[in-house]
Protein backbone atom coordinates (compact mmCIF):
# COMPACT_ATOMS: atom_id res chain seq x y z
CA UNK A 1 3.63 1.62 -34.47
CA UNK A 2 0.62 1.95 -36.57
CA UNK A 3 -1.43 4.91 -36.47
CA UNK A 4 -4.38 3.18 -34.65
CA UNK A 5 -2.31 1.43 -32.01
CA UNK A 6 -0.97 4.70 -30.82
CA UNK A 7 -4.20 6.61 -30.58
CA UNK A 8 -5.53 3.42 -28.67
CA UNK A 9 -2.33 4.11 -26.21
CA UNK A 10 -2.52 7.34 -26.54
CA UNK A 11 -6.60 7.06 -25.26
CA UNK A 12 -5.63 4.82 -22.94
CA UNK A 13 -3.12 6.97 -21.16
CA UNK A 14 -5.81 9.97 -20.91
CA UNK A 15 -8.45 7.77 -19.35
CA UNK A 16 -5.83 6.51 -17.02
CA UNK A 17 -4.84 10.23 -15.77
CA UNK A 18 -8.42 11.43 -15.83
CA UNK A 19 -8.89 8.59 -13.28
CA UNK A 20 -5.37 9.00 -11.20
CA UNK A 21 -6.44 12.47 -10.74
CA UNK A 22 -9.72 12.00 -9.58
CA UNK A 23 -8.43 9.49 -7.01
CA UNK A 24 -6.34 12.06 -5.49
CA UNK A 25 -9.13 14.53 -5.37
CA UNK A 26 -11.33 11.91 -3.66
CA UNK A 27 -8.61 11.42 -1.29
CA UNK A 28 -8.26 14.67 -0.41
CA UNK A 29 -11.75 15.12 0.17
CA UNK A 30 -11.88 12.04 2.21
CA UNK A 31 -8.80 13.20 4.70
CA UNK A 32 -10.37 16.88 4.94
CA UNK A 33 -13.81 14.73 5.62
CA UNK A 34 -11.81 12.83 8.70
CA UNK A 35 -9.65 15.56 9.79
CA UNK A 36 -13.50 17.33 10.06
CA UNK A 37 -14.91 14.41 11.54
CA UNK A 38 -17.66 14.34 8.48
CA UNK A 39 -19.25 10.86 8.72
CA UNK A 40 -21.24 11.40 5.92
CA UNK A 41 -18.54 12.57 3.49
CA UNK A 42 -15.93 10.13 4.72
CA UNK A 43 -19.19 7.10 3.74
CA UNK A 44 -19.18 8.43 0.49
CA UNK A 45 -15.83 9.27 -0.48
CA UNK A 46 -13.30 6.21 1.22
CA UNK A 47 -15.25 3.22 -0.38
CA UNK A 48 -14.41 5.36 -3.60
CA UNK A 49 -10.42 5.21 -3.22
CA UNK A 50 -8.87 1.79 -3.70
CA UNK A 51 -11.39 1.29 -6.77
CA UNK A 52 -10.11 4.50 -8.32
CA UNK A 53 -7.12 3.23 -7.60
CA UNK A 54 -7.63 -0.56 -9.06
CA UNK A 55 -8.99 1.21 -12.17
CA UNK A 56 -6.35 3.06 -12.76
CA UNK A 57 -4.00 0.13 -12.50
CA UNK A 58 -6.01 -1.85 -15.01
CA UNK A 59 -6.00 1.15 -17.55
CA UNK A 60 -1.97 1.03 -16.91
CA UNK A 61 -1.38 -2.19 -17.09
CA UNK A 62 0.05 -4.49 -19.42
CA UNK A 63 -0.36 -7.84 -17.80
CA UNK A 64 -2.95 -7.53 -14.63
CA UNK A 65 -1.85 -9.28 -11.69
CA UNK A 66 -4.80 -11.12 -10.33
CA UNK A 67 -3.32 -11.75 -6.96
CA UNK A 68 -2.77 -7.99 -6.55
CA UNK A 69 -6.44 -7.42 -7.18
CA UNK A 70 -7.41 -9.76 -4.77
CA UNK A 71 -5.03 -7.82 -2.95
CA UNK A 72 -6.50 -4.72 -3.35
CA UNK A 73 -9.88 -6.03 -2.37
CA UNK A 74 -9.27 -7.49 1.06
CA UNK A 75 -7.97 -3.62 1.52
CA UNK A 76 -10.89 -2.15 0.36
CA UNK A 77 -12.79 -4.21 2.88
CA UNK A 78 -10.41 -2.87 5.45
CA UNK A 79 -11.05 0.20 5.02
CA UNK A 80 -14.66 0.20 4.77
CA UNK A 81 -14.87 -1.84 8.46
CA UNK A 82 -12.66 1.24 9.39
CA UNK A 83 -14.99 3.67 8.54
CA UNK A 84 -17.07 2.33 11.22
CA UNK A 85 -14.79 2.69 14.05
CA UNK A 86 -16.19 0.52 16.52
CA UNK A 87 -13.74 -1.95 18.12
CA UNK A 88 -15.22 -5.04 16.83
CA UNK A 89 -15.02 -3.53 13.02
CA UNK A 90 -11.94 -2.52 13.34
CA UNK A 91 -10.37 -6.10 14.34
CA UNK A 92 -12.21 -7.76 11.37
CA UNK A 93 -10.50 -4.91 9.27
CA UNK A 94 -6.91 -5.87 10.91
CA UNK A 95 -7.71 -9.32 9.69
CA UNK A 96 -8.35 -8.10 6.52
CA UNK A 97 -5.83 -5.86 6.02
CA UNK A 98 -3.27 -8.86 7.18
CA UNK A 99 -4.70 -11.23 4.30
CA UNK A 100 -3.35 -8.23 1.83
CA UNK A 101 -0.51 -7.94 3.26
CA UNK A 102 0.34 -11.51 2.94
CA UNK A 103 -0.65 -11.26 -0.81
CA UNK A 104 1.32 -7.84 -1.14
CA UNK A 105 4.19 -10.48 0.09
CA UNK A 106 3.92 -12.79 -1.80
CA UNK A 107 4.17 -10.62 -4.94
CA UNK A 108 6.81 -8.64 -3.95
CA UNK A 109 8.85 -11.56 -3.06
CA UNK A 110 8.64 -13.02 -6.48
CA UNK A 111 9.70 -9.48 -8.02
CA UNK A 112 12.93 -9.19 -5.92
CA UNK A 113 15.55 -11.30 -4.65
CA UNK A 114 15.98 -13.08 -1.33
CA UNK A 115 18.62 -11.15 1.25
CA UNK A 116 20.52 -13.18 3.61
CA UNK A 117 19.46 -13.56 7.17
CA UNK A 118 21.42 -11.33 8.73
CA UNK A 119 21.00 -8.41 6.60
CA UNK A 120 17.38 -8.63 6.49
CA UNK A 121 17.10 -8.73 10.37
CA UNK A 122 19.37 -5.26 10.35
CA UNK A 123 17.40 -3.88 7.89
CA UNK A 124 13.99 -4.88 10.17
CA UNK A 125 15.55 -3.14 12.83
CA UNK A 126 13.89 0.80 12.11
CA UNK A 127 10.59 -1.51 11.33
CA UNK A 128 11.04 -3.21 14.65
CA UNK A 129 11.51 0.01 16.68
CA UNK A 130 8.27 1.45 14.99
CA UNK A 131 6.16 -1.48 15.92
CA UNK A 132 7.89 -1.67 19.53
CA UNK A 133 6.73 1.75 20.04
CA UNK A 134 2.93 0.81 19.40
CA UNK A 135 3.15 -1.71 21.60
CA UNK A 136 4.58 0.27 24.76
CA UNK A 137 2.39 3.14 24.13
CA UNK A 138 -0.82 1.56 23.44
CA UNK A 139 -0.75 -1.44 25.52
CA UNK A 140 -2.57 -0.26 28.68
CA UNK A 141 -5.22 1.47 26.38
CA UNK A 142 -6.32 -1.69 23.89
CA UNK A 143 -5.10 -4.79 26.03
CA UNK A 144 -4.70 -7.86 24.63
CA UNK A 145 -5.91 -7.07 21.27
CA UNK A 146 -3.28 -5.21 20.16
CA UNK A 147 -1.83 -8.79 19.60
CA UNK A 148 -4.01 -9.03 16.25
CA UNK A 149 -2.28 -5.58 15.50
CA UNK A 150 1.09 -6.56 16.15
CA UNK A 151 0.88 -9.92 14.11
CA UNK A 152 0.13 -8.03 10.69
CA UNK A 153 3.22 -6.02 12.01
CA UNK A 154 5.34 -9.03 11.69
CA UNK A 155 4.57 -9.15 7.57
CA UNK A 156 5.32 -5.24 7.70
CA UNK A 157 8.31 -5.24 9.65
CA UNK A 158 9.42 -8.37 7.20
CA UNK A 159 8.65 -6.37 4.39
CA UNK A 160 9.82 -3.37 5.75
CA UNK A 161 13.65 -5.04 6.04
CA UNK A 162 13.21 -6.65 2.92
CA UNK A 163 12.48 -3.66 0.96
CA UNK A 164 15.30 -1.63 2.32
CA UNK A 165 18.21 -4.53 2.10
CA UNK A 166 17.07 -4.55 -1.44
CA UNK A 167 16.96 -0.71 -1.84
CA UNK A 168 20.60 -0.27 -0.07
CA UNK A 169 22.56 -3.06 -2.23
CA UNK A 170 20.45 -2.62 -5.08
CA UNK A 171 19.95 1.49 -5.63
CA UNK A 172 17.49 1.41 -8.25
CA UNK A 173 13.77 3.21 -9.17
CA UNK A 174 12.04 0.05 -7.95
CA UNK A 175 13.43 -0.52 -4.74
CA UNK A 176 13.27 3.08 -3.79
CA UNK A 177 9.43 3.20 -4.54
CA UNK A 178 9.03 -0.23 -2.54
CA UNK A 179 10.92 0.88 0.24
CA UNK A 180 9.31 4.47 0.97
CA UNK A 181 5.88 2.71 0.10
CA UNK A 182 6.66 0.23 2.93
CA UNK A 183 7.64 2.76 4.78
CA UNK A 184 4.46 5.52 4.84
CA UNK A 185 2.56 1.98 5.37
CA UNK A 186 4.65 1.48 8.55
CA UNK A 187 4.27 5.45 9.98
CA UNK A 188 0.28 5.41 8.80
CA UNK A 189 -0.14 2.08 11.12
CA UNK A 190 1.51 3.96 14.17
CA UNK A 191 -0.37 6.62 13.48
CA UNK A 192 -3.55 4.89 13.30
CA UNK A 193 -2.90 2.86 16.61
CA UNK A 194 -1.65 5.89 18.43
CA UNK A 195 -5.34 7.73 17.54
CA UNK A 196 -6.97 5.28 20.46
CA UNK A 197 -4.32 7.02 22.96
CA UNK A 198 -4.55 10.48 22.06
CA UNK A 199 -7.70 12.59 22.65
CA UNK A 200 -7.53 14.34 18.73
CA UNK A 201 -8.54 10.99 17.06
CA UNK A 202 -9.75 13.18 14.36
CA UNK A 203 -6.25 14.87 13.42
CA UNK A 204 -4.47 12.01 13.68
CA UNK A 205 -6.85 9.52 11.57
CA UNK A 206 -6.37 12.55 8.52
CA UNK A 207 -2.71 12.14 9.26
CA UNK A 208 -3.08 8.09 8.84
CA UNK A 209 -5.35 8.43 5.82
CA UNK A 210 -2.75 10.82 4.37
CA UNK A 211 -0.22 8.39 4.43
CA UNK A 212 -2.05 5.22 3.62
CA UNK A 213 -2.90 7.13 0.51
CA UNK A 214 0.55 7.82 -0.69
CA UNK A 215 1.58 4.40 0.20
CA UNK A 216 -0.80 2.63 -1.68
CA UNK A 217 -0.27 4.78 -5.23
CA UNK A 218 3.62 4.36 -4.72
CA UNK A 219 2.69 0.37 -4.61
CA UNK A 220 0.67 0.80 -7.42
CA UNK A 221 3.34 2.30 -9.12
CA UNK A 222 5.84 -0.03 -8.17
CA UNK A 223 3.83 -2.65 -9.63
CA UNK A 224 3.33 -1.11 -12.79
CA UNK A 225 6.97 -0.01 -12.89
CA UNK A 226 8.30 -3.81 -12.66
CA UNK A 227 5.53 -4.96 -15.20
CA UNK A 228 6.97 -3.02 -17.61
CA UNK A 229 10.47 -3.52 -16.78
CA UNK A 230 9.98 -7.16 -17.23
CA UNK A 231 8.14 -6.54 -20.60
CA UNK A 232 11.34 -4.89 -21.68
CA UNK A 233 13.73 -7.80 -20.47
CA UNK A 234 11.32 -10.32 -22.60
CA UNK A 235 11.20 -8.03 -25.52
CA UNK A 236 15.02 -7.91 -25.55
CA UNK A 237 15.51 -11.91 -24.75
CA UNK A 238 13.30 -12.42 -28.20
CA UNK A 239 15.17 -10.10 -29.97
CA UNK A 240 18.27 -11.73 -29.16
CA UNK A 241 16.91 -15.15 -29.81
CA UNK A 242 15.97 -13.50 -33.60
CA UNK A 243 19.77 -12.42 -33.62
């Protein structure tokens, strides 16, 4: 490696932890902002998050996945119809955030392999409880449209019990990150529901924003991590086509 190309990397790398930590001190800001119901300080810090986020990606990656950036927009938009916290917002924000799940999906499913049927549906089962939970609880408090709620649940719960089939028969750094990520995205979901049932919205919402946080850098990172894993399998394929 020539002397340039690895103080490019090595530049690269700084500017990519300069902005990895600020996105964890603007998400810290933001969840003491909800946990203090600060409206103002919640405007201005939450829109800042997923781009922080998104940039740091770019800075780490080596082949940017568009459909993860689309992604990682229809969650941005999500979170800002959130912020509002008006019913109305917060279904268009449901909406959104089930368009990025879909495309969270489809990525993941072309990154790991296929379980049988009947594994899958045991490994939904934890998912399925979480979900089932939401519904009983909430129900009688948000009617009918908890329906929109529990149909992005579907994609989690899928992804949920796809994730962990794949982490229990195949024990590696990937499918660890993918499954816990899935997971802290299925808690911060009850979480968020259970806030329109329970009188501390405030405490809880921190709680949800606390989680959505760490489950969206762990997906970030599982992204990057099977980018560069693949970059390794095509470096070594050419070598041994050279051999």
């Amino acid at each position: 490696m020539g002397s340039n190309e690895y103080l490019k990397r090595w530049s690269s790398n700084k500017i990519a932890s300069i902005i990895l930590t600020t996105f964890f001190i603007v998400s810290f800001i933001e969840i003491t902002a909800e946990f203090n119901e600060d409206k103002v300080l919640v405007w201005l810090t939450k829109p800042l998050i997923l781009p922080l986020l998104i940039g740091y990606y770019i800075r780490r990656s080596n082949k940017i996945n568009p459909y993860f950036l689309i992604a990682f927009f229809f969650c941005w938009i999500a979170n800002l119809l959130f912020i509002d916290n008006t019913w109305n917002y917060i279904l268009f924000g449901v909406a959104c955030f089930l368009v990025y799940r879909i495309l969270v999906i489809i990525i993941v499913l072309k990154k790991v392999k296929m379980p049988d049927l009947l594994p899958l549906f045991l490994g939904s089962i934890p998912f399925v409880f979480i979900y089932a939970s939401v519904a009983i609880f909430t129900f009688s408090t948000i009617g009918d449209s908890l329906y929109l709620f529990l149909i992005q649940g579907v994609f989690t719960i899928f992804l949920g019990g796809l994730s962990l089939v794949n982490y229990v028969l195949t024990s590696n750094k990937a499918n660890r990150i993918l499954f816990v990520s899935t997971l802290l995205f299925a808690i911060n979901q009850f979480v968020f529901i259970l806030r329109f049932y329970y009188e501390e919205a405030n405490f809880l919402q921190a709680i949800a924003m606390a989680f959505f946080v760490w489950a969206q850098f762990l997906l970030t990172q599982y992204i990057l991590y099977t980018e560069k894993q693949r970059n390794r399998y095509l470096i070594v394929n050419k070598l041994n086509e050279v051999v």
